[in-house]
Protein backbone atom coordinates (compact mmCIF):
# COMPACT_ATOMS: atom_id res chain seq x y z
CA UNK A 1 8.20 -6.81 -51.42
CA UNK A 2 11.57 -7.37 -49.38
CA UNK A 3 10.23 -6.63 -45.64
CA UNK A 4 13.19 -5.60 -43.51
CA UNK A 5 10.99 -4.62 -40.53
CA UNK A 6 7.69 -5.86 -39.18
CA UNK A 7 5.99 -4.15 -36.08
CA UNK A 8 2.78 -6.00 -35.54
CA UNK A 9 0.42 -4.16 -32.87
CA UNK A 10 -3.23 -4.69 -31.53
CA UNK A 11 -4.08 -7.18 -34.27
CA UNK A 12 -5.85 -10.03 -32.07
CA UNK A 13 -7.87 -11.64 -34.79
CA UNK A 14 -5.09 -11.79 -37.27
CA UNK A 15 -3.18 -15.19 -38.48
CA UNK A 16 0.47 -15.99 -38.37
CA UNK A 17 2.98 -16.23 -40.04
CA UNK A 18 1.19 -14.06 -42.92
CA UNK A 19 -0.27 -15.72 -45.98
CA UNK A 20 0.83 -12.89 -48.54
CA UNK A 21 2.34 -14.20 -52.11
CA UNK A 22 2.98 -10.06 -51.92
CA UNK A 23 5.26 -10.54 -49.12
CA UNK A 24 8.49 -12.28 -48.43
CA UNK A 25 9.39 -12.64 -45.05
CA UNK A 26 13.30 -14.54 -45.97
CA UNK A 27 14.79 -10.77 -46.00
CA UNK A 28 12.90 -9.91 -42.50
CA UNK A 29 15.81 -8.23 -40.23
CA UNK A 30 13.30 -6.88 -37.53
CA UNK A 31 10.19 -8.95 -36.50
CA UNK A 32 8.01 -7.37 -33.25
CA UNK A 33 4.33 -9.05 -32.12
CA UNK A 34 2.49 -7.29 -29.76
CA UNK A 35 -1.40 -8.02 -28.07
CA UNK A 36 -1.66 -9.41 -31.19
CA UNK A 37 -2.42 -13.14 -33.12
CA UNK A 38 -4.26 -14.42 -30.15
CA UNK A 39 -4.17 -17.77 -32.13
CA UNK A 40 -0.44 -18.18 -31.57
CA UNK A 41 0.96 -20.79 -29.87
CA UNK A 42 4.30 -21.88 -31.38
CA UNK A 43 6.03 -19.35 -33.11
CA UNK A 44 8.51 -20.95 -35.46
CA UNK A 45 11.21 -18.87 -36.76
CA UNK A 46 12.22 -21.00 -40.26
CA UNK A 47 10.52 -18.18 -42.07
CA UNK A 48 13.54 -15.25 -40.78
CA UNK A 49 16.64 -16.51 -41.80
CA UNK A 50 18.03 -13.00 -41.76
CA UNK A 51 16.34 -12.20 -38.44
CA UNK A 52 18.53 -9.77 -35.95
CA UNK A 53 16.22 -8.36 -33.62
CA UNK A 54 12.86 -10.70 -32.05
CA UNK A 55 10.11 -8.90 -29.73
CA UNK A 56 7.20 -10.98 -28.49
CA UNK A 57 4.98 -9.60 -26.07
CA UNK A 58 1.08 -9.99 -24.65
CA UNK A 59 0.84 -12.92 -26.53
CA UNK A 60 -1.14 -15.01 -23.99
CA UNK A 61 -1.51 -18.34 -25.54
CA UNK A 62 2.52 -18.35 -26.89
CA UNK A 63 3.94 -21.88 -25.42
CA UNK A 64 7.10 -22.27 -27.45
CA UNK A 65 9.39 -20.80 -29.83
CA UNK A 66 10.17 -23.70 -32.40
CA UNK A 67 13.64 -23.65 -33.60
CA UNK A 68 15.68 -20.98 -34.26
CA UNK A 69 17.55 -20.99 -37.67
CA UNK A 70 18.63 -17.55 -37.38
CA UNK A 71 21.85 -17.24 -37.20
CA UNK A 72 22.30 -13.31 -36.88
CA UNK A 73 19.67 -13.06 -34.17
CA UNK A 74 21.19 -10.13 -31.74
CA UNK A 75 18.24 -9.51 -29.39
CA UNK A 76 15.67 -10.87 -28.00
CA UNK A 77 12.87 -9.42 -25.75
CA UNK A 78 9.38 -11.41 -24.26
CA UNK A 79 7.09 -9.52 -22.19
CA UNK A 80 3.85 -10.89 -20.66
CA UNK A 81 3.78 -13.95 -22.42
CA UNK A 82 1.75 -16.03 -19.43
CA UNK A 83 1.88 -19.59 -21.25
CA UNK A 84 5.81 -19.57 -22.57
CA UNK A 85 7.22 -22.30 -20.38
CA UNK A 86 10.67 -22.82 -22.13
CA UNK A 87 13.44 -21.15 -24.20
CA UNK A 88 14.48 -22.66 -27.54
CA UNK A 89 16.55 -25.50 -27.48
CA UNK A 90 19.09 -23.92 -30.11
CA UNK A 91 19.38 -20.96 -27.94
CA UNK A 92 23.08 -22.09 -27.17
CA UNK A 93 23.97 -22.05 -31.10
CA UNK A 94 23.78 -18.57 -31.68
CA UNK A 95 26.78 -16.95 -31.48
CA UNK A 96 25.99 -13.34 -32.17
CA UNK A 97 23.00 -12.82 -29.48
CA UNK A 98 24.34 -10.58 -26.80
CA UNK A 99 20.95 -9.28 -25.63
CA UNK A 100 17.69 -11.02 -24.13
CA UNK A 101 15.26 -9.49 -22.21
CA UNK A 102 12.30 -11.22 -20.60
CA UNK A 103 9.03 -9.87 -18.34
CA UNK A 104 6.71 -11.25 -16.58
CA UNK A 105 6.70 -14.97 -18.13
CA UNK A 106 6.03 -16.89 -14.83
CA UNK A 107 5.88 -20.35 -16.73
CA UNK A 108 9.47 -19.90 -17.91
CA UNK A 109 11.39 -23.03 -17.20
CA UNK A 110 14.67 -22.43 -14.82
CA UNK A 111 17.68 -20.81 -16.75
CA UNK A 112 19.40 -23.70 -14.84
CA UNK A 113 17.84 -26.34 -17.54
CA UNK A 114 18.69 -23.72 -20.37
CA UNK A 115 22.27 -23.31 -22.81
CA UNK A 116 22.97 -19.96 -22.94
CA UNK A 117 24.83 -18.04 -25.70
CA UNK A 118 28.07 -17.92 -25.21
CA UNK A 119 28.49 -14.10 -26.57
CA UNK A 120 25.75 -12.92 -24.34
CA UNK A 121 26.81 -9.69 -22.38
CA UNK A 122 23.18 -8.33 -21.34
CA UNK A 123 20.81 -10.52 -19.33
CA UNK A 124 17.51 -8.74 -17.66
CA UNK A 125 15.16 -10.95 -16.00
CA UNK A 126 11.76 -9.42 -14.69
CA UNK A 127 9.15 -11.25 -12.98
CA UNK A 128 9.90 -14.87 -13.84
CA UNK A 129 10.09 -16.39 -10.50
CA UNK A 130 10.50 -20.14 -11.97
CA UNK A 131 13.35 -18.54 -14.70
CA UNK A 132 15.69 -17.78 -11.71
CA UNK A 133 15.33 -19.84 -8.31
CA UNK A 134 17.56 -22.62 -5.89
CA UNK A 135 20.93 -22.01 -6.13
CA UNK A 136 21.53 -23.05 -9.59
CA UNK A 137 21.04 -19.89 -12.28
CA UNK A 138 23.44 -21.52 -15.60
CA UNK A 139 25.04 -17.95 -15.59
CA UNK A 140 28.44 -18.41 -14.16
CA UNK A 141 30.11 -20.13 -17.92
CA UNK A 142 28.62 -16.83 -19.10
CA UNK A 143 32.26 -15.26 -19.97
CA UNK A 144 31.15 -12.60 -21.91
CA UNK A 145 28.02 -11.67 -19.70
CA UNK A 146 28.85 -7.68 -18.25
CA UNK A 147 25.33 -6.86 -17.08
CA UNK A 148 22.82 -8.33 -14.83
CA UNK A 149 19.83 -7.41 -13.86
CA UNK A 150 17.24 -9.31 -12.08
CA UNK A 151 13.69 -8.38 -10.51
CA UNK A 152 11.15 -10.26 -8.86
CA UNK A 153 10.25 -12.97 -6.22
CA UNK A 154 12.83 -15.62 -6.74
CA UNK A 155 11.86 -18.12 -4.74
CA UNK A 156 14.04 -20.01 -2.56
CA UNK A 157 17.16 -17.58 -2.75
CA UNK A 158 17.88 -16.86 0.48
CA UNK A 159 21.65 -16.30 0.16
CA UNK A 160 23.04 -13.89 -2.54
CA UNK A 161 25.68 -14.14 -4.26
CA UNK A 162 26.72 -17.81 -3.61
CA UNK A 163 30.27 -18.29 -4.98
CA UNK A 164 30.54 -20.00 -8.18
CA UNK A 165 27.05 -18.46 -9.41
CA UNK A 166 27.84 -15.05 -11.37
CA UNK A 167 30.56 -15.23 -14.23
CA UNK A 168 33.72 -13.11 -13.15
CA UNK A 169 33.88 -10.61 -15.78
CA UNK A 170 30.23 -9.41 -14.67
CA UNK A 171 30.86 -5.41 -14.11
CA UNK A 172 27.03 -4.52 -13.44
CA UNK A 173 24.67 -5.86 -11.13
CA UNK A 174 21.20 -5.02 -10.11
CA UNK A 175 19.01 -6.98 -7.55
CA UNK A 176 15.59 -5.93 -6.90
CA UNK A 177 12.91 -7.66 -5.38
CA UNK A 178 14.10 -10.64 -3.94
CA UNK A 179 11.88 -11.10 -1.63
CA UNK A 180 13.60 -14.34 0.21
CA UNK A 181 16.59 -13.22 0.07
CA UNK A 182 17.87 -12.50 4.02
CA UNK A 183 21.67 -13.01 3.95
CA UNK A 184 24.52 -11.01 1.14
CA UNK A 185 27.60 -13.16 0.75
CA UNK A 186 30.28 -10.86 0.26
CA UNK A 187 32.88 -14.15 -0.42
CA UNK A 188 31.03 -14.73 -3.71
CA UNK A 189 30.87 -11.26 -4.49
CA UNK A 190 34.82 -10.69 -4.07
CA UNK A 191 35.10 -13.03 -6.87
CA UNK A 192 33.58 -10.67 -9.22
CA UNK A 193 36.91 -8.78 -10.33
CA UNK A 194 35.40 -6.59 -12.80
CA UNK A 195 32.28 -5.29 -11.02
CA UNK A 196 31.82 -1.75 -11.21
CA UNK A 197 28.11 -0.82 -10.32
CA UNK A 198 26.00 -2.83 -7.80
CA UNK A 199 22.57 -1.93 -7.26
CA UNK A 200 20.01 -3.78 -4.25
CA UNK A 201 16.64 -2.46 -3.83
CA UNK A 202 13.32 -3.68 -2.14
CA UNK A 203 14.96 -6.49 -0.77
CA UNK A 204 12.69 -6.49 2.57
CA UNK A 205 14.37 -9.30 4.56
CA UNK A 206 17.85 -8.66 3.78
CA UNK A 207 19.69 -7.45 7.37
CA UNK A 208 23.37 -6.88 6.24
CA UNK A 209 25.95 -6.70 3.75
CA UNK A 210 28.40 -8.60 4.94
């Protein structure tokens, strides 16, 4: 049986990867773990050659992602994953991910540390207050990167957008929650020639836009 899609939901006791001689997981396009294979803790990906679309969430005890020899990976999407602390290290080498979404993983390692895709055009960033923090965010080399959305504490940014942070051909932005934030810096923002839509909400110390 040639899986193309596996949805895995509210299976806590079960193993993985699957032991099934019935099953071969090499043709697996579509591969989504939720509250589910509380055993996990490093998911490696050898097994999904063919893998274009990744969703891991409530998966508590999930540390690391171990390699990522999937070269047609488009999207990927963690949510709720307490433990993760870092991206893959390959996550640079794959040219035709232009999608990642991450919640609420507050062990995530700075993006700063990270090597981005170079293809990726949607980034959205939710509750990970080590993922984005300090004035370094690995974002501005980014040249393909058109939408932006980040949420949550982010510690330490009190100025926003320093110049030199956000890649130029960015054309939507959304900021929401940044609860240090006090100051806008309209000089970085100028440098953003493409941006079209700009979105700032619950930002409680922020004074001006200036």
């Amino acid at each position: 049986m040639a899986l193309k899609i596996l949805y895995i939901r509210n299976c806590k006791k079960l193993d993985f990867p699957l032991a099934n001689e019935n099953v071969h997981p090499d043709e697996l396009e579509d591969l989504s773990v939720g509250s589910s294979c509380d055993s996990l803790t490093d998911l490696s990906l050898h097994l999904f050659p063919k893998l274009r679309r990744l969703s891991i969430w409530d998966c508590a005890k999930l540390q690391k992602l171990g390699g990522l020899p999937t070269p047609n990976l488009k999207s990927i999407w963690y949510s709720n994953c307490k433990s993760l602390e870092k991206l893959p290290d390959q996550l640079g080498t794959l040219e035709h991910l232009t999608a990642m979404f991450m919640n609420d993983c507050p062990e995530l390692e700075p993006l700063s540390k990270q090597v981005l895709p170079s293809k990726l055009c949607l980034l959205r960033i939710t509750s990970c207050n080590k993922l984005i923090s300090g004035k370094e965010w690995g974002l501005h080399g980014l040249a393909s990167l058109c939408l932006l959305e980040i949420e949550g504490e982010c510690k330490n940014v009190e100025s926003f957008p320093v110049e030199g942070l956000l890649p130029r051909n960015l054309s939507s932005l959304r900021i929401s929650g940044l609860l240090d934030l006090e100051k806008w810096d309209n000089t970085g923002l100028k440098k953003l020639e493409s941006l079209k839509t700009l979105e700032i909400s619950c930002c409680e110390k922020l004074q001006s836009l200036q």
